[in-house]
N, C-alpha and C. Protein backbone atom coordinates (compact mmCIF):
# COMPACT_ATOMS: atom_id res chain seq x y z
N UNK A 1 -5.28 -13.24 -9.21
CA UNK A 1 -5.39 -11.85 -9.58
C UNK A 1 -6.62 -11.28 -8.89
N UNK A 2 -6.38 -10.16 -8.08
CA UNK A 2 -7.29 -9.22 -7.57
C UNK A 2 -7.91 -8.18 -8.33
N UNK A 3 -8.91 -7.52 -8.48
CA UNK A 3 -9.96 -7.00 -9.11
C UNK A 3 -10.15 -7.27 -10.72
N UNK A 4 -10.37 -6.53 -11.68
CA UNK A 4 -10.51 -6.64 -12.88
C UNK A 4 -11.61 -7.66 -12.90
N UNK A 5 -12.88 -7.49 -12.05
CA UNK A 5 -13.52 -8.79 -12.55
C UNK A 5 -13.55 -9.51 -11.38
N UNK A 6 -12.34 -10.35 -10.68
CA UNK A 6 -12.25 -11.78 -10.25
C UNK A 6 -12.48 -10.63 -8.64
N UNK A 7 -12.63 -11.95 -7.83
CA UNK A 7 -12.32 -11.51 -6.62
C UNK A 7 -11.71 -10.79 -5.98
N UNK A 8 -12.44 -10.09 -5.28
CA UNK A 8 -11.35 -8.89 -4.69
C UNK A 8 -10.92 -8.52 -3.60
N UNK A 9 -11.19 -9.92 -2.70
CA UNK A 9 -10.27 -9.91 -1.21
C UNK A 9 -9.69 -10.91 -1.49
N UNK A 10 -8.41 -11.38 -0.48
CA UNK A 10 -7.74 -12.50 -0.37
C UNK A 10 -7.12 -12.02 1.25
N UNK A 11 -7.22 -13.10 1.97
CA UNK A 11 -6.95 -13.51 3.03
C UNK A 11 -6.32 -14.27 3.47
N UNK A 12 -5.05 -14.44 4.41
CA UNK A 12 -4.02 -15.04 4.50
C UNK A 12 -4.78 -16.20 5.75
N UNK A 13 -4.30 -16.93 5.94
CA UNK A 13 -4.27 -17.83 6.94
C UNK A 13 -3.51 -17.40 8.01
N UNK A 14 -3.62 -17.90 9.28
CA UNK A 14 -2.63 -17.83 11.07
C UNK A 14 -1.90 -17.56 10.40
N UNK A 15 -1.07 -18.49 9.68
CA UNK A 15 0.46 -19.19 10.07
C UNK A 15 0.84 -18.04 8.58
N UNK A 16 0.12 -18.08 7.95
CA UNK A 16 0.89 -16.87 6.53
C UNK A 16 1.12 -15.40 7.01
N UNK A 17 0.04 -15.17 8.20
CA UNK A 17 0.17 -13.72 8.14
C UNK A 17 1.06 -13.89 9.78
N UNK A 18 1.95 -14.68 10.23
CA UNK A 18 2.42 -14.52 11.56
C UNK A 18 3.86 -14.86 11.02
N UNK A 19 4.50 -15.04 9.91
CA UNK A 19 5.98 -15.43 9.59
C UNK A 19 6.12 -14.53 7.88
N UNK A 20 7.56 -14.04 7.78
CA UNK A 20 8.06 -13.70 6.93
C UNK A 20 7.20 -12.44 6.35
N UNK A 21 7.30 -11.91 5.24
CA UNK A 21 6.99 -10.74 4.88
C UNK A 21 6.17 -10.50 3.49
N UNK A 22 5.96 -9.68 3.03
CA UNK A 22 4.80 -9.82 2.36
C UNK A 22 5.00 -8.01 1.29
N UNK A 23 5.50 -8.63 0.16
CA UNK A 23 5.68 -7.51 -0.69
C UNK A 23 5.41 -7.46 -1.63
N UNK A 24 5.23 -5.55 -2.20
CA UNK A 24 4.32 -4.84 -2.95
C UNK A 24 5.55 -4.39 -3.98
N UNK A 25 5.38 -5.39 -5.42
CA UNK A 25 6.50 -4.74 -6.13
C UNK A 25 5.48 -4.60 -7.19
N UNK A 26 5.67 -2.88 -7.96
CA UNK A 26 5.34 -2.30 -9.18
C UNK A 26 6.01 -2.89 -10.10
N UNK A 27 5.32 -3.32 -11.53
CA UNK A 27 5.96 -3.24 -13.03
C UNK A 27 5.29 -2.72 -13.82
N UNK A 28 5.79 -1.63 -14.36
CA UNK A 28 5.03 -0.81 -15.32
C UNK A 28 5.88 -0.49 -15.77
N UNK A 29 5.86 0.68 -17.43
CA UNK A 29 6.81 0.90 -18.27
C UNK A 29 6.61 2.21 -18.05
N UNK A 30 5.91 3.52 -16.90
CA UNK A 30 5.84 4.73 -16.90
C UNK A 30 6.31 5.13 -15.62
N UNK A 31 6.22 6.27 -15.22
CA UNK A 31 6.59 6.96 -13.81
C UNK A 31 5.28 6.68 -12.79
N UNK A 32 5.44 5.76 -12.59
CA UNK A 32 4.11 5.33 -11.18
C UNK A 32 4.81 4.98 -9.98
N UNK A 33 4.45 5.41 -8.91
CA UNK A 33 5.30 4.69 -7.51
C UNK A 33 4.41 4.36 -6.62
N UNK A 34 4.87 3.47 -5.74
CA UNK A 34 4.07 2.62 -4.40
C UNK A 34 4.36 3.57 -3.36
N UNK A 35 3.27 3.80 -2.18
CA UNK A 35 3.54 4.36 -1.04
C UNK A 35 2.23 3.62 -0.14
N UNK A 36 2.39 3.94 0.93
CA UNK A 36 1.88 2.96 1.84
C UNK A 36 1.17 3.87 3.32
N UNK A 37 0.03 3.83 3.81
CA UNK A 37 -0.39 4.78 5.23
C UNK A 37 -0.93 3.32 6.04
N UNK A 38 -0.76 3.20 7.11
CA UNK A 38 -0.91 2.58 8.34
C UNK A 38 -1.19 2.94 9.13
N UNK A 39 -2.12 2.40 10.05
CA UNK A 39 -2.57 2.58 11.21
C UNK A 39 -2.10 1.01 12.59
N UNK A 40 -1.72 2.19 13.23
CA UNK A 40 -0.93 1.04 14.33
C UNK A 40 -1.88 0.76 15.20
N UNK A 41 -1.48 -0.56 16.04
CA UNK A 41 -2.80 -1.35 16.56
C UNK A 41 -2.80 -0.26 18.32
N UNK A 42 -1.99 0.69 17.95
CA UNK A 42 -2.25 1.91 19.29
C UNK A 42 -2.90 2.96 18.80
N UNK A 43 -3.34 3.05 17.33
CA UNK A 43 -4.19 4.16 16.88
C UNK A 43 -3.51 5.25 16.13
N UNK A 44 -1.54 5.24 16.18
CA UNK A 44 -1.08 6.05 15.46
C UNK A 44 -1.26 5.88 14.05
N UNK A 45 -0.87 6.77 13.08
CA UNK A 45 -1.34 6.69 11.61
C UNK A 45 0.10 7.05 11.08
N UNK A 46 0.64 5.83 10.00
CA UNK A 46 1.92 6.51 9.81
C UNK A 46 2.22 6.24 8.22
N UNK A 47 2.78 7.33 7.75
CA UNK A 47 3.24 7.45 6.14
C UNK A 47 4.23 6.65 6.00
N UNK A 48 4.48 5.61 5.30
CA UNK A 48 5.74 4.84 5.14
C UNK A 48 6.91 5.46 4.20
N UNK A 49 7.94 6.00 4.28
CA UNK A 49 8.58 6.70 3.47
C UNK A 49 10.38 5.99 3.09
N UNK A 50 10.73 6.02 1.92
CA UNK A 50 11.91 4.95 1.36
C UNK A 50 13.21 6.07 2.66
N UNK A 51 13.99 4.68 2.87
CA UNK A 51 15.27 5.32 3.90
C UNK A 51 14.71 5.28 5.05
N UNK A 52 13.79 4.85 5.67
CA UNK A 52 13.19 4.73 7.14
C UNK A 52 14.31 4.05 7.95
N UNK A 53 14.74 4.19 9.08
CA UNK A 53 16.19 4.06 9.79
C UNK A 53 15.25 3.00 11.19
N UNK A 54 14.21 2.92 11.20
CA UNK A 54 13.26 2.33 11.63
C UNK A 54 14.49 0.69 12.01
N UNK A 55 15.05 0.33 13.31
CA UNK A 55 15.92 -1.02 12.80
C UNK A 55 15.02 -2.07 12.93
N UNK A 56 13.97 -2.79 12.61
CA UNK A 56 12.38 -4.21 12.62
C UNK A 56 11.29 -2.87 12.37
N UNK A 57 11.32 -2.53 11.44
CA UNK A 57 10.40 -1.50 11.10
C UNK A 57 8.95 -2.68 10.25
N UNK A 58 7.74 -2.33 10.87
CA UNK A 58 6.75 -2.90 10.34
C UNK A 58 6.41 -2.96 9.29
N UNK A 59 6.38 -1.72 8.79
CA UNK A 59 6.02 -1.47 7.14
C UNK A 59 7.46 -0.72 6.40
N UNK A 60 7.58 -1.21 5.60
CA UNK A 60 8.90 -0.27 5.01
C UNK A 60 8.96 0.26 3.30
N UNK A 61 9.93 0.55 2.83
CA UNK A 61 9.70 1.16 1.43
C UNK A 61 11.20 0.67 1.38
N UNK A 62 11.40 -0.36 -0.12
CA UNK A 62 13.15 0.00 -0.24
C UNK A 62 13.37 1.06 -0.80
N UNK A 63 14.63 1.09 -1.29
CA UNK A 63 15.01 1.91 -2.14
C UNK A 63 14.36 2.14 -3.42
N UNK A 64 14.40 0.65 -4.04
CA UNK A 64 13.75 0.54 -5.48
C UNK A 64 12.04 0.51 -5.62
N UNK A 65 11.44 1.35 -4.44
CA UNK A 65 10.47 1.46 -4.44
C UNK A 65 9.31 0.31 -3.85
N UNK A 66 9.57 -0.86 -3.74
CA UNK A 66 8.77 -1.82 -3.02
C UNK A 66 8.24 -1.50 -1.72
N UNK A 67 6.87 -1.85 -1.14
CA UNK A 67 6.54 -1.68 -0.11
C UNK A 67 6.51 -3.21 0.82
N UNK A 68 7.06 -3.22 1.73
CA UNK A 68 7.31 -4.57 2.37
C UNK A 68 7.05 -4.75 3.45
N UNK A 69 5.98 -5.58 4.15
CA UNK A 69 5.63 -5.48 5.33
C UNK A 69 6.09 -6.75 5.87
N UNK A 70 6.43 -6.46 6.91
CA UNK A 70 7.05 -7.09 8.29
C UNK A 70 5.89 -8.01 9.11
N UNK A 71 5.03 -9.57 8.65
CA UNK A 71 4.22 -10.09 8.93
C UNK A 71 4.83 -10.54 10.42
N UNK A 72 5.86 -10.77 10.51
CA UNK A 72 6.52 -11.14 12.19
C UNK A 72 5.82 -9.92 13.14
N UNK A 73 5.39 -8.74 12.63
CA UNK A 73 4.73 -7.59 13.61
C UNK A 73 3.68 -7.32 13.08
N UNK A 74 2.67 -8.12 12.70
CA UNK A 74 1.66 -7.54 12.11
C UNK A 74 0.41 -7.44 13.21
N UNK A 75 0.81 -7.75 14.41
CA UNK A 75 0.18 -7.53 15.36
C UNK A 75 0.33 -5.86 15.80
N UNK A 76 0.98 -4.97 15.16
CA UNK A 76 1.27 -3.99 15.30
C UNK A 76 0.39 -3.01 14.64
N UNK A 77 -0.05 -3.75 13.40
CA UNK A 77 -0.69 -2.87 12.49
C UNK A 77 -2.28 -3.41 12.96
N UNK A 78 -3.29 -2.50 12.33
CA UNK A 78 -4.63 -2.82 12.56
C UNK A 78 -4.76 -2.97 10.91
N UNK A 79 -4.67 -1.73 10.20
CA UNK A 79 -5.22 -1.60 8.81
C UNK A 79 -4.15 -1.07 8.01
N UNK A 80 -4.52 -1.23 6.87
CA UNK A 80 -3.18 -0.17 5.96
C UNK A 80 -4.27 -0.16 4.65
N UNK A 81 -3.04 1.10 3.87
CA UNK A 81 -3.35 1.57 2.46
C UNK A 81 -2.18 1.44 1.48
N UNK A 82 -2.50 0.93 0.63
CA UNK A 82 -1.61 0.84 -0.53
C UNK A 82 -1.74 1.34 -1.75
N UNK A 83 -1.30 3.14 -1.79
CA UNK A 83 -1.34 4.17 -3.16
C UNK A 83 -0.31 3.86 -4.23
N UNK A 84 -1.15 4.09 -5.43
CA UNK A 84 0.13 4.18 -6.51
C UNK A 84 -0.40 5.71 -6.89
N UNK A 85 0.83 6.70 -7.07
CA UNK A 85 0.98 8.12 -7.25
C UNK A 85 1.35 8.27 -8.90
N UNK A 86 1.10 9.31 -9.70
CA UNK A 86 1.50 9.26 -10.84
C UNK A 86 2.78 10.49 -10.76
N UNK A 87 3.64 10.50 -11.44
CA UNK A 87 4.48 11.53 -11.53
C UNK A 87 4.43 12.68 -12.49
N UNK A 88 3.42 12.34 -13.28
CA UNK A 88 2.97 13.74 -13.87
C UNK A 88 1.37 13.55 -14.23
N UNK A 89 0.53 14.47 -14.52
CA UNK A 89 -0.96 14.07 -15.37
C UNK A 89 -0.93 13.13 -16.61
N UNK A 90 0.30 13.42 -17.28
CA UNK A 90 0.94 12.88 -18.79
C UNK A 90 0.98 11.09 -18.43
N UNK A 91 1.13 10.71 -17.18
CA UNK A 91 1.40 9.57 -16.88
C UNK A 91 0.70 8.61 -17.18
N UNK A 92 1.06 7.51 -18.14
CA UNK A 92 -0.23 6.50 -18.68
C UNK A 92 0.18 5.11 -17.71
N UNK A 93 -1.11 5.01 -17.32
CA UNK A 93 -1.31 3.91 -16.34
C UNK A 93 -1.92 2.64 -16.40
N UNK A 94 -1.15 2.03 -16.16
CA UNK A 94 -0.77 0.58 -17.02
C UNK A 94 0.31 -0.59 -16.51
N UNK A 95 -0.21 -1.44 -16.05
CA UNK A 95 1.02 -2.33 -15.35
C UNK A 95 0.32 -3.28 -14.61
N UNK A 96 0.88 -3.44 -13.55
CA UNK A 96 0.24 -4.67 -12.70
C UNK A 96 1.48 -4.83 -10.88
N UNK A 97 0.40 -4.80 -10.16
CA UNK A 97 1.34 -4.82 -8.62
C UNK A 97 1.29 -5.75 -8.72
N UNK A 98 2.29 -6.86 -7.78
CA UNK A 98 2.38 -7.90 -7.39
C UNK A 98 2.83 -7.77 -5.74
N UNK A 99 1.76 -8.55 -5.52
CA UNK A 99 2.20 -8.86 -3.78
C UNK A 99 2.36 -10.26 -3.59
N UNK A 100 3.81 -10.36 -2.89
CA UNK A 100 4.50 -11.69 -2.79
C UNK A 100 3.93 -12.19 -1.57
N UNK A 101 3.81 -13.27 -1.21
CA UNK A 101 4.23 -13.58 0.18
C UNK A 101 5.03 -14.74 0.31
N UNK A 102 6.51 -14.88 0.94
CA UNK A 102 6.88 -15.59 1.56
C UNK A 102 7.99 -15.95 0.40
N UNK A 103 7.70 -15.04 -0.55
CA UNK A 103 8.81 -15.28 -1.64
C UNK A 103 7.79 -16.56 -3.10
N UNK A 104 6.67 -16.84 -2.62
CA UNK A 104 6.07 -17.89 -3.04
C UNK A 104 5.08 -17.55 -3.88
N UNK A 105 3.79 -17.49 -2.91
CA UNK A 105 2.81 -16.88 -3.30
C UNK A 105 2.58 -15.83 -3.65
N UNK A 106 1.81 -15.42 -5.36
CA UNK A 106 1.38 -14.40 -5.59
C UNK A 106 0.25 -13.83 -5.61
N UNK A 107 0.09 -12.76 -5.76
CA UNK A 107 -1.36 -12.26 -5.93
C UNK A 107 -1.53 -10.95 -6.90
N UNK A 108 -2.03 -10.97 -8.14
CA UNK A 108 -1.89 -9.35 -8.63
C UNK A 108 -2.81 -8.59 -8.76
N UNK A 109 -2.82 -7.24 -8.71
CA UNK A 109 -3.43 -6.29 -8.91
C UNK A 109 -3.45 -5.54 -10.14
N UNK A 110 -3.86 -5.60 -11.47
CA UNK A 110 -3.95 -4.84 -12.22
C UNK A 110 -3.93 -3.40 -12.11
N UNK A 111 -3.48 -2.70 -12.80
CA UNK A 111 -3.44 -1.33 -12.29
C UNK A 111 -4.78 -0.91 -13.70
N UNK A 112 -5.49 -0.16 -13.47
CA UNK A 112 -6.81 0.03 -14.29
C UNK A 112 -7.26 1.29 -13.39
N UNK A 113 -6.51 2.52 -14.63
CA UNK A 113 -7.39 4.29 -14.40
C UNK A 113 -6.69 4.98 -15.48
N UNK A 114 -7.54 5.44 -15.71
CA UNK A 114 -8.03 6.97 -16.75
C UNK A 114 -6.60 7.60 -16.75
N UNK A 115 -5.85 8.30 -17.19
CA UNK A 115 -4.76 9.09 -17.53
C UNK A 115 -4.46 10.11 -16.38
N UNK A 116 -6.02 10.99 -16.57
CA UNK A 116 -6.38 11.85 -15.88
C UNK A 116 -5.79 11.87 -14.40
N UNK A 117 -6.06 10.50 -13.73
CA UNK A 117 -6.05 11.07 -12.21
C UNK A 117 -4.73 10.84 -12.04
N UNK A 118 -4.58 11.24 -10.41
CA UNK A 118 -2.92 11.86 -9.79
C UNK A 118 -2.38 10.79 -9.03
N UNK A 119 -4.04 9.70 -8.33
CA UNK A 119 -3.65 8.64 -7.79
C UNK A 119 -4.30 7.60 -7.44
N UNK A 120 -4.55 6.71 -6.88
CA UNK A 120 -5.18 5.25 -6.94
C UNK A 120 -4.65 4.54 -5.90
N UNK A 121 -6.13 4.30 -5.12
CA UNK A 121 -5.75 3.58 -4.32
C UNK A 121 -5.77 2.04 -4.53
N UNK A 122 -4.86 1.43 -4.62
CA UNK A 122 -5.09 0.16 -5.01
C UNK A 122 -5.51 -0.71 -4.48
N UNK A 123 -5.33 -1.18 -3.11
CA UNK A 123 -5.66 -2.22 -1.88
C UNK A 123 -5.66 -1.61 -0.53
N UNK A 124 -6.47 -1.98 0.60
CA UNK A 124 -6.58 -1.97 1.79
C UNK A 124 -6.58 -3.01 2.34
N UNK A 125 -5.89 -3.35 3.70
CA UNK A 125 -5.39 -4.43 4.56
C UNK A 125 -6.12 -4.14 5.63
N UNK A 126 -6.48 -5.05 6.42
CA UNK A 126 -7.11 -5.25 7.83
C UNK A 126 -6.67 -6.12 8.46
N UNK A 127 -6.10 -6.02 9.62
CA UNK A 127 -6.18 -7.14 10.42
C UNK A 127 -7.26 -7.67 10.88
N UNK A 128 -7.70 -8.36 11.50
CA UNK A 128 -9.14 -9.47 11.69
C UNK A 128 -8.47 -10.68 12.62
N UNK A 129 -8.55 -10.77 14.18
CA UNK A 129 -8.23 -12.11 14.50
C UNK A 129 -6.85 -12.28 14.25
N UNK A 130 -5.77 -11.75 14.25
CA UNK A 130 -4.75 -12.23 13.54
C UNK A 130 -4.55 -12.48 12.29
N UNK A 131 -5.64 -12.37 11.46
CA UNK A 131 -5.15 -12.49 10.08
C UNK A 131 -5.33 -11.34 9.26
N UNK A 132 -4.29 -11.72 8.12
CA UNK A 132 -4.53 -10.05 7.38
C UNK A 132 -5.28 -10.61 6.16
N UNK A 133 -6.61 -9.56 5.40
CA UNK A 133 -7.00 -9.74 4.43
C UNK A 133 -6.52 -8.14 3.79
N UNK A 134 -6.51 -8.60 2.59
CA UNK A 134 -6.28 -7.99 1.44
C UNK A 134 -7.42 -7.67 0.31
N UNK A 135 -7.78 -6.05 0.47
CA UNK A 135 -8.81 -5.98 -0.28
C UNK A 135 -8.53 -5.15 -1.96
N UNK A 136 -8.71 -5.85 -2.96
CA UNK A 136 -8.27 -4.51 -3.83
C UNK A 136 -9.37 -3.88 -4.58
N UNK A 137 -8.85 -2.74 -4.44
CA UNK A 137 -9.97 -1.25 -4.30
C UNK A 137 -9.98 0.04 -5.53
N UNK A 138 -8.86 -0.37 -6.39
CA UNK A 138 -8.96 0.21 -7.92
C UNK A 138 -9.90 1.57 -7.96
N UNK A 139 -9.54 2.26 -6.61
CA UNK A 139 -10.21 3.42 -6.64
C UNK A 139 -9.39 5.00 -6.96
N UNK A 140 -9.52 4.78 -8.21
CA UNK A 140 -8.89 6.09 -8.81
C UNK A 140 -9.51 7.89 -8.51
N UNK A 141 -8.83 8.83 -8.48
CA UNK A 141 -9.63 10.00 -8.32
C UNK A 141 -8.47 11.00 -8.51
N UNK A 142 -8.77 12.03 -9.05
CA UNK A 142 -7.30 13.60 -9.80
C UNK A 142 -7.48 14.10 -7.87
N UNK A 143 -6.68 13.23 -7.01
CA UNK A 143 -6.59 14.37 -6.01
C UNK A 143 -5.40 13.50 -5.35
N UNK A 144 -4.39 14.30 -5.02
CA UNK A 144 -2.95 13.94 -4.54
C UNK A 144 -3.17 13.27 -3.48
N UNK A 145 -2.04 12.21 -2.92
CA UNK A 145 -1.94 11.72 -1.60
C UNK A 145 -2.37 11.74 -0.27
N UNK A 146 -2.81 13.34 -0.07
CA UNK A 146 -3.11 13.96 0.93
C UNK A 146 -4.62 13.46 0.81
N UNK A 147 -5.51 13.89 -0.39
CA UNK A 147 -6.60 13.99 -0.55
C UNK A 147 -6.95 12.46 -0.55
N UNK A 148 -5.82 11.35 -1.08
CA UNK A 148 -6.70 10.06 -0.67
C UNK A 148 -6.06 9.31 0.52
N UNK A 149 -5.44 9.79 1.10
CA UNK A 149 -5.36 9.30 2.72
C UNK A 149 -6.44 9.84 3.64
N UNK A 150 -7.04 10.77 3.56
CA UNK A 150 -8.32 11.64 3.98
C UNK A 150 -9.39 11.08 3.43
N UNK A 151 -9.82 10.08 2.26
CA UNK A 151 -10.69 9.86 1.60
C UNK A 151 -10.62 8.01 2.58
N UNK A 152 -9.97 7.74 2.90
CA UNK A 152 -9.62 6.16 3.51
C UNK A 152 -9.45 6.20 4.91
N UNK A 153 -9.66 7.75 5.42
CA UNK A 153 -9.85 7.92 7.14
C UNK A 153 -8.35 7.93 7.82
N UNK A 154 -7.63 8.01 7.03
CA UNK A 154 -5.61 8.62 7.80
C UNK A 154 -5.58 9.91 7.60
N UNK A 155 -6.40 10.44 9.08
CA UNK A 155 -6.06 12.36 8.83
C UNK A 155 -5.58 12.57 9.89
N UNK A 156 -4.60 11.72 10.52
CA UNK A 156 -3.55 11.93 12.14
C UNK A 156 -2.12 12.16 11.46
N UNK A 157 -1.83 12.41 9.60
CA UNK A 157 -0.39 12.49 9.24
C UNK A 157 -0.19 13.73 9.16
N UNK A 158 1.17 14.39 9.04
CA UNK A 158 1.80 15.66 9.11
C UNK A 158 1.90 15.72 7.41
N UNK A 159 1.69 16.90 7.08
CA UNK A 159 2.26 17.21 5.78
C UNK A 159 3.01 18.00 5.49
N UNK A 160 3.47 18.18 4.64
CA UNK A 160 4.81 19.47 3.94
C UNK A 160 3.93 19.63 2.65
N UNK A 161 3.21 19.15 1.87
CA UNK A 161 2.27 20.02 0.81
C UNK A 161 1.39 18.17 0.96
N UNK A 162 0.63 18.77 -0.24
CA UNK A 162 -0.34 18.11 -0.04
C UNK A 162 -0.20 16.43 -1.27
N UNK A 163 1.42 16.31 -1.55
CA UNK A 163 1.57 14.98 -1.83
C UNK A 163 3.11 14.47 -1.15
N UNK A 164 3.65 15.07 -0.13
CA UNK A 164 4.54 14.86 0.77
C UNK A 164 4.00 14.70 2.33
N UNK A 165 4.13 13.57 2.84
CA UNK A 165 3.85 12.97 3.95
C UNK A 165 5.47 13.65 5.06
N UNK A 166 5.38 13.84 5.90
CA UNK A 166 6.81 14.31 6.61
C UNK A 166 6.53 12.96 7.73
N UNK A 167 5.30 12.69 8.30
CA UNK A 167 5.86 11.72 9.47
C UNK A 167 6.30 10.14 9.19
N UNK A 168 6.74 9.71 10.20
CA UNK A 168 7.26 8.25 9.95
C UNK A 168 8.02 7.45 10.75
N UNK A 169 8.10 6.73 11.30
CA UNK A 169 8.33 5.92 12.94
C UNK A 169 9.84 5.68 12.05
């Protein structure tokens, strides 16, 4: 388990972060969702959005909301962000992410913020050498998507308001 206390990076090894994939599934009992901003190892910055037609797409979103990255291309990515959004102010926040890897290994993230805010950034990824570390960052704040992709240095995305991302490879 990542933050609450314990350690709050985890770092994959060569061989973990160069095979199979590596996913971000929510459980909570309220309206909270996963979304995901990336930066590609060419400098583009991209919103990950569910239905991406993307066919070996690096980072993806299913349907049921999981964010799933594509470690076979992680030479693609440099860094990423991993938001949980609330769906109303009313939204009580409470649960726990889990990031899989390999179908095996887990790692969780407590979800821990105030009622109040709109969103939370939960973890940031870096590549390093080929390997990806995983930092979690339980940094809550009342300002929409827009405002914490701008707060984590992704201000190359297109918007349609200021918690709708429009771009996406």
């Amino acid at each position: 388990m990542l933050g609450s206390g314990r350690p709050s990076v985890a770092a994959l090894s060569r061989v973990q972060t160069a095979v199979g994939t590596m996913r971000f599934s929510l459980d909570t009992s309220d309206r909270l969702s996963l979304t995901c901003v990336y930066e590609t190892s060419d400098g583009a910055t991209v919103a990950v959005r569910p239905g991406d037609t993307t066919p070996v797409p690096t980072v993806a979103q299913t349907p049921s909301g999981h964010i799933v990255i594509n470690l076979r291309r992680i030479e693609h990515i440099q860094r990423l962000l991993i938001v949980i959004r609330a769906a109303s102010p009313e939204t009580r926040w409470a649960g726990v992410v889990t990031a899989t890897l390999g179908g095996k290994t887990r790692v969780q993230f407590p979800i821990e913020a105030p009622i109040a805010h709109e969103s939370l950034a939960l973890a940031t990824g870096f590549v390093v050498d080929g390997r990806l570390a995983v930092r979690a960052e339980q940094d809550h704040v009342d300002i929409p998507l827009r405002g914490m992709c701008e707060r984590y240095g992704y201000t190359q995305i297109a918007w349609r308001d200021d918690r709708t991302p429009i771009n996406s490879i």
